[in-house]
C-alpha atoms as a PDB file:
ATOM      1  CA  UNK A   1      85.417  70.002  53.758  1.00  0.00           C
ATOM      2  CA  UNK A   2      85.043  67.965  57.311  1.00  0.00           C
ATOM      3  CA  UNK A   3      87.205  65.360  56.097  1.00  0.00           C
ATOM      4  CA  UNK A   4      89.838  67.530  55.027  1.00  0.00           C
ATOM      5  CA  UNK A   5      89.984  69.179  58.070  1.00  0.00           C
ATOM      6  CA  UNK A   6      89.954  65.942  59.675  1.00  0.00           C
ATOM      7  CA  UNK A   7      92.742  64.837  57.795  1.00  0.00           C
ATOM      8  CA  UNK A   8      94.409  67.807  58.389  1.00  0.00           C
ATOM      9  CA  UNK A   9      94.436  67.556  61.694  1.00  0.00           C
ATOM     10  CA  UNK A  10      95.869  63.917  61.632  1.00  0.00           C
ATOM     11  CA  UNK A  11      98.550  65.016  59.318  1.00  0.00           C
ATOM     12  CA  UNK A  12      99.902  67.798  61.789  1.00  0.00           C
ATOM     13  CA  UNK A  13      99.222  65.975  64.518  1.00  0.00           C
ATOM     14  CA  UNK A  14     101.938  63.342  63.142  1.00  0.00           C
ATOM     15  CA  UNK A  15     104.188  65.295  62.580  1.00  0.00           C
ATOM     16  CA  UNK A  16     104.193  67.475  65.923  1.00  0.00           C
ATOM     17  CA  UNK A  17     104.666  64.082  67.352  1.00  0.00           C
ATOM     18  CA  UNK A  18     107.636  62.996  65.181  1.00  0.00           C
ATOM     19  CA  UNK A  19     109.407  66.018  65.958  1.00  0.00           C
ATOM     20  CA  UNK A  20     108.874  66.113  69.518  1.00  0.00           C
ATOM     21  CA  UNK A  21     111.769  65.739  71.562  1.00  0.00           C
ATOM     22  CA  UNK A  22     109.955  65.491  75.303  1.00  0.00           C
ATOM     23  CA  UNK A  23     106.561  65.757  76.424  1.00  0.00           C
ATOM     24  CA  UNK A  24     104.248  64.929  79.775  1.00  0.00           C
ATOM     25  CA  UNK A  25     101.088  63.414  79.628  1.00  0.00           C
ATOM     26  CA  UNK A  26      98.087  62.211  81.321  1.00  0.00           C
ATOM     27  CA  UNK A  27      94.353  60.612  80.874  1.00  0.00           C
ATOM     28  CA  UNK A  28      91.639  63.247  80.810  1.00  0.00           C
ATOM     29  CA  UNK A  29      89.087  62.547  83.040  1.00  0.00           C
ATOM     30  CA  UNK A  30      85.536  64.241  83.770  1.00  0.00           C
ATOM     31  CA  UNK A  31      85.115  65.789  87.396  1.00  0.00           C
ATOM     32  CA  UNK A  32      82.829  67.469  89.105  1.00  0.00           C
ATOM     33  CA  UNK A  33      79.848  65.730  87.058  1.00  0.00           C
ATOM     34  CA  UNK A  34      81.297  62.520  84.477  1.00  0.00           C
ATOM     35  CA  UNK A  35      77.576  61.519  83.749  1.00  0.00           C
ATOM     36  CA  UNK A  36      76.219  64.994  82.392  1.00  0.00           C
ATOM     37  CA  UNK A  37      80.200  66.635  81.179  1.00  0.00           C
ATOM     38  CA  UNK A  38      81.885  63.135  80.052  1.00  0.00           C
ATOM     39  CA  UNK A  39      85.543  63.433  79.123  1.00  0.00           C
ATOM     40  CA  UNK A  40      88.268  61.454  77.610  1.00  0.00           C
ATOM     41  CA  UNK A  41      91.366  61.354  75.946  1.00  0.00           C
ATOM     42  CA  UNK A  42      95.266  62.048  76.216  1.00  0.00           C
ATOM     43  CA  UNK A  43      96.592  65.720  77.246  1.00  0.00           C
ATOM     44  CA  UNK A  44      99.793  66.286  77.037  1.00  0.00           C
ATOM     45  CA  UNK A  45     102.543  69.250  77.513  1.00  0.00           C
ATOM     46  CA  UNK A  46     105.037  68.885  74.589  1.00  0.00           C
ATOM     47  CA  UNK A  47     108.506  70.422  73.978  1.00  0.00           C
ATOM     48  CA  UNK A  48     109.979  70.608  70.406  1.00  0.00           C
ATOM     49  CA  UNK A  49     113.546  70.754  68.757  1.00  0.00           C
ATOM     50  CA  UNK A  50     112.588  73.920  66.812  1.00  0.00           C
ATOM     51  CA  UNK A  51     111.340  75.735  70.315  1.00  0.00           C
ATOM     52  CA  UNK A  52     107.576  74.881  69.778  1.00  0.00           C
ATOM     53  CA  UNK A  53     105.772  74.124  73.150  1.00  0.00           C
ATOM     54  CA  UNK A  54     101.895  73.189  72.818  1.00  0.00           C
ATOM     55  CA  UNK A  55      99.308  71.376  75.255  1.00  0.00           C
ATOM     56  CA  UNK A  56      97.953  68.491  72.835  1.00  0.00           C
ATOM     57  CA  UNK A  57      94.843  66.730  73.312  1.00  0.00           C
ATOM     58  CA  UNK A  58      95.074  63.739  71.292  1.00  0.00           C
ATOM     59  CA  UNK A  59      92.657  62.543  68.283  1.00  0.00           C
ATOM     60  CA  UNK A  60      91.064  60.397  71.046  1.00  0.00           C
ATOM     61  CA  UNK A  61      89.744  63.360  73.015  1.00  0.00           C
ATOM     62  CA  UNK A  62      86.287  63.323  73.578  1.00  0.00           C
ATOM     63  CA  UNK A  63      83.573  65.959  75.433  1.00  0.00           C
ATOM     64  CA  UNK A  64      80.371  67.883  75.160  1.00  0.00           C
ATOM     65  CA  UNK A  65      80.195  71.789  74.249  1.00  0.00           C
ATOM     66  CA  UNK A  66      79.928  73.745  78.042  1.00  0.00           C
ATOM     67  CA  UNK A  67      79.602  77.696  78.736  1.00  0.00           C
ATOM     68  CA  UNK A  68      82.706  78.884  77.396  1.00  0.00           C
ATOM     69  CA  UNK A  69      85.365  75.899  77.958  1.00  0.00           C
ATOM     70  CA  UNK A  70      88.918  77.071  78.390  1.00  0.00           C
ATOM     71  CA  UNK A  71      92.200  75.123  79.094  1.00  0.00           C
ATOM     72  CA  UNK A  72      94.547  75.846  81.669  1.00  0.00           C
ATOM     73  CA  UNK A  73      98.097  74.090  83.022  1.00  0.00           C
ATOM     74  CA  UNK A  74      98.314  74.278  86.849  1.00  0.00           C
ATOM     75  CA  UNK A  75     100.358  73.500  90.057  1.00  0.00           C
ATOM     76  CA  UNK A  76      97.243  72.390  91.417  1.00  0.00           C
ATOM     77  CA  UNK A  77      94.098  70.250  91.254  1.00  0.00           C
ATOM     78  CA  UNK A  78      91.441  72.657  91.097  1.00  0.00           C
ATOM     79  CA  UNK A  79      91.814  76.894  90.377  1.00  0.00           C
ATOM     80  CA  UNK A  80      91.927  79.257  92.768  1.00  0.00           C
ATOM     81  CA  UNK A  81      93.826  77.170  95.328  1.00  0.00           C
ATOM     82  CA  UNK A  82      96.851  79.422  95.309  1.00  0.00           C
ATOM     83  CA  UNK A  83      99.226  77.769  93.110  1.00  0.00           C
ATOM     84  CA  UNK A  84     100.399  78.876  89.639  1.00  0.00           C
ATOM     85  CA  UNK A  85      97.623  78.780  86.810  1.00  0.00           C
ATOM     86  CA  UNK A  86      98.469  79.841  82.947  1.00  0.00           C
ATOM     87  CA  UNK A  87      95.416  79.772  80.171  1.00  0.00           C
ATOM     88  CA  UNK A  88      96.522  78.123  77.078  1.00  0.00           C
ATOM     89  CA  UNK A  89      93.674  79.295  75.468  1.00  0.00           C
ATOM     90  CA  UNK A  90      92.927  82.401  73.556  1.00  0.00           C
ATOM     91  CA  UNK A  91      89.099  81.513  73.222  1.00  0.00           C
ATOM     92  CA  UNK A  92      86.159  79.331  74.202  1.00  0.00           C
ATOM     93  CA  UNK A  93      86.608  75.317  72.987  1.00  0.00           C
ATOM     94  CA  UNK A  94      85.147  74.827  69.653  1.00  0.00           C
ATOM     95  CA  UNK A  95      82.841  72.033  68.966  1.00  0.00           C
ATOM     96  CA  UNK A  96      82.648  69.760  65.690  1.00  0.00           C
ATOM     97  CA  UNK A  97      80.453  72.199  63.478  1.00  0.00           C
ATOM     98  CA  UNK A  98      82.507  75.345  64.629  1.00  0.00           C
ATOM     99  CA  UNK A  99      80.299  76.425  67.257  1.00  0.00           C
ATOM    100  CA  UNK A 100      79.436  76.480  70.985  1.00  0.00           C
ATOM    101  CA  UNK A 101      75.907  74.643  70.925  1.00  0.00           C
ATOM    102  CA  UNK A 102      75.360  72.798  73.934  1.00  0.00           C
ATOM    103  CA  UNK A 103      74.318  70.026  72.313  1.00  0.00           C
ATOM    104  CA  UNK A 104      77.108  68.826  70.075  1.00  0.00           C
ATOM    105  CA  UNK A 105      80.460  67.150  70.691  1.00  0.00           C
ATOM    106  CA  UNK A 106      83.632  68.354  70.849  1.00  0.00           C
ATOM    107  CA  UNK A 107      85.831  65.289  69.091  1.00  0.00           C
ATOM    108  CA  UNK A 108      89.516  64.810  67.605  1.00  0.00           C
ATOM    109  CA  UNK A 109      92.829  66.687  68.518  1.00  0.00           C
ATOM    110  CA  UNK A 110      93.517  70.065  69.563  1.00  0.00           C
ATOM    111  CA  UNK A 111      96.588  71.952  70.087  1.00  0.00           C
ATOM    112  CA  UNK A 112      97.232  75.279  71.713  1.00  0.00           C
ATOM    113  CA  UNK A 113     100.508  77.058  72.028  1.00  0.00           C
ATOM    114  CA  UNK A 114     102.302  78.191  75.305  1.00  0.00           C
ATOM    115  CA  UNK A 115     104.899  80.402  75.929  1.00  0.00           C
ATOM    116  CA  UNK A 116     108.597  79.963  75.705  1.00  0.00           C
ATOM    117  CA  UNK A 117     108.767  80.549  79.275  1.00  0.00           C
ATOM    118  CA  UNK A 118     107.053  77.708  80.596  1.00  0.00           C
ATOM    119  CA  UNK A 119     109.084  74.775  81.286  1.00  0.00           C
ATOM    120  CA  UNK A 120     107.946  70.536  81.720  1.00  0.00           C
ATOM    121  CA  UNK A 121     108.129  70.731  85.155  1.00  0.00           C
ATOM    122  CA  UNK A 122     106.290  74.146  85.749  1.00  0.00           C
ATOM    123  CA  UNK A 123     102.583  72.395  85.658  1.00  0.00           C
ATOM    124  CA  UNK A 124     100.992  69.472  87.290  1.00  0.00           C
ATOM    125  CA  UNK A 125      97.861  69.580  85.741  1.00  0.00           C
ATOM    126  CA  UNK A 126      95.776  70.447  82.579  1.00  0.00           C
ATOM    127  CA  UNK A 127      92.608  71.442  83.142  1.00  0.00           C
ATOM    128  CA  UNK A 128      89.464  72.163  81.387  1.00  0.00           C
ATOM    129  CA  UNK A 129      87.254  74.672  82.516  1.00  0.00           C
ATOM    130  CA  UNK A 130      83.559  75.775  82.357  1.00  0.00           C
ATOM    131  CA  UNK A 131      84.654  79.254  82.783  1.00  0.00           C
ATOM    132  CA  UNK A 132      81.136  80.850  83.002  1.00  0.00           C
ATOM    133  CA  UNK A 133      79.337  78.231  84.949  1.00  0.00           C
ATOM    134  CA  UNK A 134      82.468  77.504  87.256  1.00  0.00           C
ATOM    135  CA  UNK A 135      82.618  73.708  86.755  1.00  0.00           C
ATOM    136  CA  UNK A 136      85.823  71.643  86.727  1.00  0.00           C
ATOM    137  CA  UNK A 137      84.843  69.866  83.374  1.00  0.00           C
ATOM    138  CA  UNK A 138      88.181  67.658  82.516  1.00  0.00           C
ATOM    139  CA  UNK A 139      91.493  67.511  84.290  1.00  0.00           C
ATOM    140  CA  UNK A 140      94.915  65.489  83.047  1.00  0.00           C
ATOM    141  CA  UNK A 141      97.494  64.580  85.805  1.00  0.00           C
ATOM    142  CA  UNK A 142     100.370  64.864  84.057  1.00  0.00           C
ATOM    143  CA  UNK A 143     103.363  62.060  84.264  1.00  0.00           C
ATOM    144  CA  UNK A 144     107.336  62.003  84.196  1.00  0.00           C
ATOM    145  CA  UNK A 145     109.177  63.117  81.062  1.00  0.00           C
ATOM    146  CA  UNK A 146     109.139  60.973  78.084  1.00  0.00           C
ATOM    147  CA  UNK A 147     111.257  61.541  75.402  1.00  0.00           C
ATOM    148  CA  UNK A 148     114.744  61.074  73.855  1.00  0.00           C
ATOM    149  CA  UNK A 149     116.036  64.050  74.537  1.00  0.00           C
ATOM    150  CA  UNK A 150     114.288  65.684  77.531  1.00  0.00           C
ATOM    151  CA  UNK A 151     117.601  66.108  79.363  1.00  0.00           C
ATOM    152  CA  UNK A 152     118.634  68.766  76.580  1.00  0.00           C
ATOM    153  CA  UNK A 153     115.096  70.292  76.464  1.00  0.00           C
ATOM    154  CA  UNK A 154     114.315  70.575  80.109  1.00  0.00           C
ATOM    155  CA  UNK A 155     117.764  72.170  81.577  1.00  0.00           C
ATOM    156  CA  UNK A 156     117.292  75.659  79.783  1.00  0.00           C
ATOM    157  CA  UNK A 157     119.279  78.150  82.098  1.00  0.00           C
ATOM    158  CA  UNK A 158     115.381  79.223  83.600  1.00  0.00           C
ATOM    159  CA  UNK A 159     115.483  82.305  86.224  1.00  0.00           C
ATOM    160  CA  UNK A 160     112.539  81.118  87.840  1.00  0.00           C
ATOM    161  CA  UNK A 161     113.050  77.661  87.808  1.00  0.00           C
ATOM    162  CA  UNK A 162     113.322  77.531  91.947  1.00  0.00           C
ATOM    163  CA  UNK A 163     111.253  80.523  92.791  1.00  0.00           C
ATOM    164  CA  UNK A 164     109.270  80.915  95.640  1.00  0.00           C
ATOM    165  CA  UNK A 165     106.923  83.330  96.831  1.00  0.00           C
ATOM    166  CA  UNK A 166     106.089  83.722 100.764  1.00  0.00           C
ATOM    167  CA  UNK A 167     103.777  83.857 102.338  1.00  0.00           C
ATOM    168  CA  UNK A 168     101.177  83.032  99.925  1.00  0.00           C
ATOM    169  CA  UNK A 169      98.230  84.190 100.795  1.00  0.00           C
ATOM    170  CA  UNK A 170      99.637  87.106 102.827  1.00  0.00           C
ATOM    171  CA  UNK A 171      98.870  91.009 104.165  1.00  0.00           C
ATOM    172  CA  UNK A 172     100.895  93.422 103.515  1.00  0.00           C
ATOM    173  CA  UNK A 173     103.763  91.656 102.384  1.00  0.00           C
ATOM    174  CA  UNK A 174     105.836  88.879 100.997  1.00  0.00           C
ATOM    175  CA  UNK A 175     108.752  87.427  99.546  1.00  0.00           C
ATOM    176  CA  UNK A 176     110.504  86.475  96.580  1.00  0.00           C
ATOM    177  CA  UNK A 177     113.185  83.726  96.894  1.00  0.00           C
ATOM    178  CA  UNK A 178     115.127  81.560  94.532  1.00  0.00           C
ATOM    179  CA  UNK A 179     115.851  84.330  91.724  1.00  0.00           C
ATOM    180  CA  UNK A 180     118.990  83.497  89.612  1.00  0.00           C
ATOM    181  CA  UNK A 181     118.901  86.969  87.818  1.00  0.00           C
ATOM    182  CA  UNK A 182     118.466  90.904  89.020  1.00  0.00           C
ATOM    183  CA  UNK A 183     117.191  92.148  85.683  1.00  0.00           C
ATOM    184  CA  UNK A 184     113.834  91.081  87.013  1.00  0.00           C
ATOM    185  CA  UNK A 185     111.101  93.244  86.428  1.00  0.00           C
ATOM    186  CA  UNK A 186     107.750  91.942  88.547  1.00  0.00           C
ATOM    187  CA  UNK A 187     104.246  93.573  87.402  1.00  0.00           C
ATOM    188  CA  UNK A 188     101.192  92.512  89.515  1.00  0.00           C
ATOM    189  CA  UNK A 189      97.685  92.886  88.068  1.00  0.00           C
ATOM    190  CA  UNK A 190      94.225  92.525  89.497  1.00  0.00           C
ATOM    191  CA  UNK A 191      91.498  90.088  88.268  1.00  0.00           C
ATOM    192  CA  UNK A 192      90.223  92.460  85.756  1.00  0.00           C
ATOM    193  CA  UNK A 193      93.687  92.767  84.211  1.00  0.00           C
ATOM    194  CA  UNK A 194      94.243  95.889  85.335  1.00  0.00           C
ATOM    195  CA  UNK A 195      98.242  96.991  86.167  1.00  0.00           C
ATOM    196  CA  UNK A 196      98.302  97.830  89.968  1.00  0.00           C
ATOM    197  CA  UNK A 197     102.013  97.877  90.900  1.00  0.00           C
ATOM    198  CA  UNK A 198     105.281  97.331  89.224  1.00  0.00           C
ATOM    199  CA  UNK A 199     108.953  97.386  90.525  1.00  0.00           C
ATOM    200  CA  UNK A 200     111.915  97.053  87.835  1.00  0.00           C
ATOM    201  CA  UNK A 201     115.632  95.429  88.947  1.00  0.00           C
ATOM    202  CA  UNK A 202     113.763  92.816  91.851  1.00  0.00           C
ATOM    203  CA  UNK A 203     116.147  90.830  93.570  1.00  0.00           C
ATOM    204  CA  UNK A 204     115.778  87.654  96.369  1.00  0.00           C
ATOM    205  CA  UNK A 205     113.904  90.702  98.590  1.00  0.00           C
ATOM    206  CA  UNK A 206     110.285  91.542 100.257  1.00  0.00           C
ATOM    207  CA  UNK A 207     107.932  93.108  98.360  1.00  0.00           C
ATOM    208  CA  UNK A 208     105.575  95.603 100.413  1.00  0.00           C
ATOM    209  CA  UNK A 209     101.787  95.169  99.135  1.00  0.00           C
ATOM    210  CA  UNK A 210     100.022  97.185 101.444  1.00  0.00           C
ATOM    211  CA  UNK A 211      98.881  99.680  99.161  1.00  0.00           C
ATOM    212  CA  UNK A 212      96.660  96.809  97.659  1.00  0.00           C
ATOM    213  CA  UNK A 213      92.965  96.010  98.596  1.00  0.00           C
ATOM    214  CA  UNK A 214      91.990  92.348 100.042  1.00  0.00           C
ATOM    215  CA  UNK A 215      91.620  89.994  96.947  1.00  0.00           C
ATOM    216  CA  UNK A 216      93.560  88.084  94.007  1.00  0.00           C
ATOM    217  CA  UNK A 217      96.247  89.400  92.142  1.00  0.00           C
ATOM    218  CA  UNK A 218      98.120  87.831  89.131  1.00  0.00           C
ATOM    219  CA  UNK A 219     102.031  88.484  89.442  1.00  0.00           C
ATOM    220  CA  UNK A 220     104.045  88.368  85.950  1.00  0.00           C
ATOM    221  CA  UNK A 221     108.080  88.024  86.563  1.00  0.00           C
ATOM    222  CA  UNK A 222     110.219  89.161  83.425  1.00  0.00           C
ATOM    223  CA  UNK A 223     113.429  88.813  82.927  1.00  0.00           C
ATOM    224  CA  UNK A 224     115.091  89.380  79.588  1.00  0.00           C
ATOM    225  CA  UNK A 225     112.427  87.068  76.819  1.00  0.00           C
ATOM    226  CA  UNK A 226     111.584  84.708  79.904  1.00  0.00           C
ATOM    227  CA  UNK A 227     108.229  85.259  82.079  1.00  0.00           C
ATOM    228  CA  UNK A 228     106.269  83.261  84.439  1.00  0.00           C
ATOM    229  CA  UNK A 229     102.826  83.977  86.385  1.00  0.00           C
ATOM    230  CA  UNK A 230     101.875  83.534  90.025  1.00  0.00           C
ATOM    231  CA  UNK A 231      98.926  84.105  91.572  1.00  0.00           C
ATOM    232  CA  UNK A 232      99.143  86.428  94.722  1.00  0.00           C
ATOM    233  CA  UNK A 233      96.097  86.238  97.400  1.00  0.00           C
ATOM    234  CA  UNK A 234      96.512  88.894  99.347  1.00  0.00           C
ATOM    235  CA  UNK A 235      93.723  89.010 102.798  1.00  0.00           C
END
């Protein structure tokens, strides 16, 4: 049954590649500790014809099982430094017999979907975290576009391709710039997931916040069947 799977994967792997049209990568690479968490492999963020986007690691990634290991794309190198963070993940990293004990590997490719909102040049980073015990366990840096047709897959009409939000981390206040739409419906939830505020029709305008305690919100922008997630740090 292993083998099968493994062949499995291998088989879908291929072909994921073969129809890719445009895709980042990088090297994973162990951080905060590479002698006790080792990493390796290729990460990448890849863009199909048929409207698929996945992060990839490739057959050659490599790690040990860690308290509840999730993967996220980022702006930046770490989380929590203020820039844009999405989880790709819908639950802990499984290692080779299925599990989470500490003491077996985590080998051979995995692929996890991300939503048709996200675009190549969104993310910076993919990261792996040890959710529980707060370690930076793996990070890829991703690289330029590669691809035939990445010109054609990367120019989708976006409305939050040039967004900004300032200031970020703020009081009472801040503002949204760059929006190409005013169907834009903004939602802002705390760190338990909890809905705190929403506004409907959101233009290029300042939003007031001081109804909101000190802390770290997560903002979701919608617009028609596209979305996109900032964090808000509000002191």
């Amino acid at each position: 049954m292993k083998k099968f799977t493994i062949s499995l994967l291998v088989f879908i792997g291929l072909t994921t590649i073969t129809q890719a049209q445009c895709f980042r990568e990088g090297a994973l690479t162990a951080i905060d500790d590479p002698t006790q968490y080792p990493v390796e492999g290729t990460a990448s963020i890849l863009f199909q014809t048929d409207g698929t986007k996945q992060v990839v690691f490739a057959d050659d990634f490599a790690t040990v099982q860690g308290i509840e290991l999730r993967v996220f794309l980022t702006t930046t190198e770490r989380l929590g430094q203020g820039g844009a963070e999405l989880q790709v993940t819908t639950e802990p990293l499984q290692d080779d017999n299925g599990g989470q004990d500490m003491n077996d590997p985590i080998t051979g490719m995995k692929v996890f979907d991300v939503p048709d909102g996200v675009n190549l040049s969104d993310y910076d980073y993919i990261i792996i975290q040890c959710v529980q015990a707060d370690v930076l366990w793996g990070r890829a840096s991703l690289g330029a576009n590669q691809g035939a047709d990445c010109d054609t897959l990367n120019t989708e009409d976006h409305p939050f391709d040039a967004v900004a939000i300032s200031p970020n981390p703020m009081q009472d206040q801040f503002t949204i710039s760059g929006l190409t739409t005013q169907d834009t419906e903004i939602v802002i939830f705390d760190i338990l997931g909890k809905r705190v505020y929403t506004q409907q029709n959101v233009t290029n305008q300042t939003i007031n916040v001081s109804s909101l305690k000190t802390g770290i919100y997560m903002m979701t922008m919608i617009s028609g069947d596209q979305q996109t997630t900032r964090k808000l740090i509000i002191q």
